[in-house]
C-alpha atoms as a PDB file:
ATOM      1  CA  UNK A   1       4.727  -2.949  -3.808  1.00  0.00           C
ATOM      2  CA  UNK A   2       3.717   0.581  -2.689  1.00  0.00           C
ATOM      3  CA  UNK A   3       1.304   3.315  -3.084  1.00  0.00           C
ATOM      4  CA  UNK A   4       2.619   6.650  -4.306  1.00  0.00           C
ATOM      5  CA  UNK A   5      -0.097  10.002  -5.009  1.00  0.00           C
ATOM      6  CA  UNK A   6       1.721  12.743  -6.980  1.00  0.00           C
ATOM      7  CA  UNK A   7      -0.470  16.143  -6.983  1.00  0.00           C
ATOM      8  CA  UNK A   8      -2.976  16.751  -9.247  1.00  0.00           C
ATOM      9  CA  UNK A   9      -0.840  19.863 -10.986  1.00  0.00           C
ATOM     10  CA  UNK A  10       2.295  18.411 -10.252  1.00  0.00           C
ATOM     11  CA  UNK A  11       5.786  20.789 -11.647  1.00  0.00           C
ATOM     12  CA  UNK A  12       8.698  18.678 -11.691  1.00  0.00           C
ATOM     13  CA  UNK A  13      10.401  22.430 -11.506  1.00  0.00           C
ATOM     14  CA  UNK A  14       8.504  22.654  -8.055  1.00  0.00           C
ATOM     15  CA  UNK A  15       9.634  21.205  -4.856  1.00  0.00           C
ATOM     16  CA  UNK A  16       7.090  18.821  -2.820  1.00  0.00           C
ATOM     17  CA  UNK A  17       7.184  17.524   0.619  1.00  0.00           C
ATOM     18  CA  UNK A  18       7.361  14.101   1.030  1.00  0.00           C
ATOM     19  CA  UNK A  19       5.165  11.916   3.675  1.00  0.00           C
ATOM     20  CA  UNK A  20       5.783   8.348   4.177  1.00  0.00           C
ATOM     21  CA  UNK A  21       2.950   6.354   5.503  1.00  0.00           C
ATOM     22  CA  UNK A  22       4.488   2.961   7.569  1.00  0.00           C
ATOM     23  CA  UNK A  23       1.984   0.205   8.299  1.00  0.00           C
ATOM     24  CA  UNK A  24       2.182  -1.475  11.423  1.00  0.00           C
ATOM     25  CA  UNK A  25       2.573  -5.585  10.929  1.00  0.00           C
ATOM     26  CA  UNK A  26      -1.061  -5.030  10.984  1.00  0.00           C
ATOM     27  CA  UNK A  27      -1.670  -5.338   7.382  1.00  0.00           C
ATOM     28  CA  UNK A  28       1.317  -7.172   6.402  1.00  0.00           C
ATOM     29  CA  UNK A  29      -0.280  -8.577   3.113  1.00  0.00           C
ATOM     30  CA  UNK A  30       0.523  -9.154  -0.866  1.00  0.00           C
ATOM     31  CA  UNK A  31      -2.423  -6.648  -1.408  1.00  0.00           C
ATOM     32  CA  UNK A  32      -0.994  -3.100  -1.790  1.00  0.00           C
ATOM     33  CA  UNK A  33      -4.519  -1.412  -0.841  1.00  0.00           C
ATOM     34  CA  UNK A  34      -4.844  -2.677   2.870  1.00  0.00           C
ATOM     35  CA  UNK A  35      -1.990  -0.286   3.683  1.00  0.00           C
ATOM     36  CA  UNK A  36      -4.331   2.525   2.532  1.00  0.00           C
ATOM     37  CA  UNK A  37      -7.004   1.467   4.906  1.00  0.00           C
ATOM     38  CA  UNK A  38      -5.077   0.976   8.420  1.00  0.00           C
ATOM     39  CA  UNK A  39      -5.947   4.242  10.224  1.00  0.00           C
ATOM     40  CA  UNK A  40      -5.781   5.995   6.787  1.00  0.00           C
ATOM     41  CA  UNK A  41      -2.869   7.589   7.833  1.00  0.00           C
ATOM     42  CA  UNK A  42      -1.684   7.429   4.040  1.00  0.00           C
ATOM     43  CA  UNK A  43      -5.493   8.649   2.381  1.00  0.00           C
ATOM     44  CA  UNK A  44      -5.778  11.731   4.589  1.00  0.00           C
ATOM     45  CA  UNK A  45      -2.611  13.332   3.393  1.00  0.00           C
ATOM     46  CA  UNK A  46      -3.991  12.535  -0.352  1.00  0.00           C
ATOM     47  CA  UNK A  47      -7.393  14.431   0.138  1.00  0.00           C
ATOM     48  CA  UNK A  48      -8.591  17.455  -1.914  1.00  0.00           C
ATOM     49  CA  UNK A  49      -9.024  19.777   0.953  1.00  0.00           C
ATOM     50  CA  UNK A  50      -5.667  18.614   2.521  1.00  0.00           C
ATOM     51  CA  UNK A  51      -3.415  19.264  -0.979  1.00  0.00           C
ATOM     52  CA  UNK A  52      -5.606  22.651  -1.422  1.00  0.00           C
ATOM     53  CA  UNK A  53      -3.362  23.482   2.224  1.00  0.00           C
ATOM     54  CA  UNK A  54      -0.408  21.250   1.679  1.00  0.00           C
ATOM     55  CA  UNK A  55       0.559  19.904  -1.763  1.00  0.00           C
ATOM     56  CA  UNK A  56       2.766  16.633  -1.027  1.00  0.00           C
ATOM     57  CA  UNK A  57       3.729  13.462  -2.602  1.00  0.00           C
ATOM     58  CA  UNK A  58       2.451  10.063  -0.424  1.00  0.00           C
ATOM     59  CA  UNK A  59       4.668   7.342  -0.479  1.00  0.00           C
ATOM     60  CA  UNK A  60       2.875   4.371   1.087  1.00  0.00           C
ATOM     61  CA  UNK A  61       5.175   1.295   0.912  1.00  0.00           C
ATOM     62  CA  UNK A  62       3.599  -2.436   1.559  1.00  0.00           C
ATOM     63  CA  UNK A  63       4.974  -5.118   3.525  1.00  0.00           C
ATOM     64  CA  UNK A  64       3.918  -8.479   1.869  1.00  0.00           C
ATOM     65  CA  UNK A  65       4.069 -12.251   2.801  1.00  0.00           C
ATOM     66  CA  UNK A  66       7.223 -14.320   1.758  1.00  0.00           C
END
């Protein structure tokens, strides 16, 4: 499971930075939305005002229980 934001406007023509957002084994979990919340290290990146200054595509991958 994972979270991924692709830009509002996105070109497939266009190139786009990558950021990948890795949890600590702090929210290890089957729920793909508690890696949004740890620190929101993955959400800030995903914010209006930050893609106005840096368009990117957030990958946030989730570790989950076996």
């Amino acid at each position: 499971m994972y979270n991924l934001y692709v830009p509002k406007d996105y070109n497939p023509f266009k190139k786009y930075p990558l950021v990948l957002f890795m949890h600590d084994a702090g929210v290890v979990s089957n729920n793909p939305t508690y890696t949004l919340t740890q620190g929101l290290g993955a959400v800030v990146w995903a914010e209006p005002s930050e893609q106005t200054k840096n368009e990117a595509i957030v990958l946030a991958p989730q570790y989950n229980y076996c």
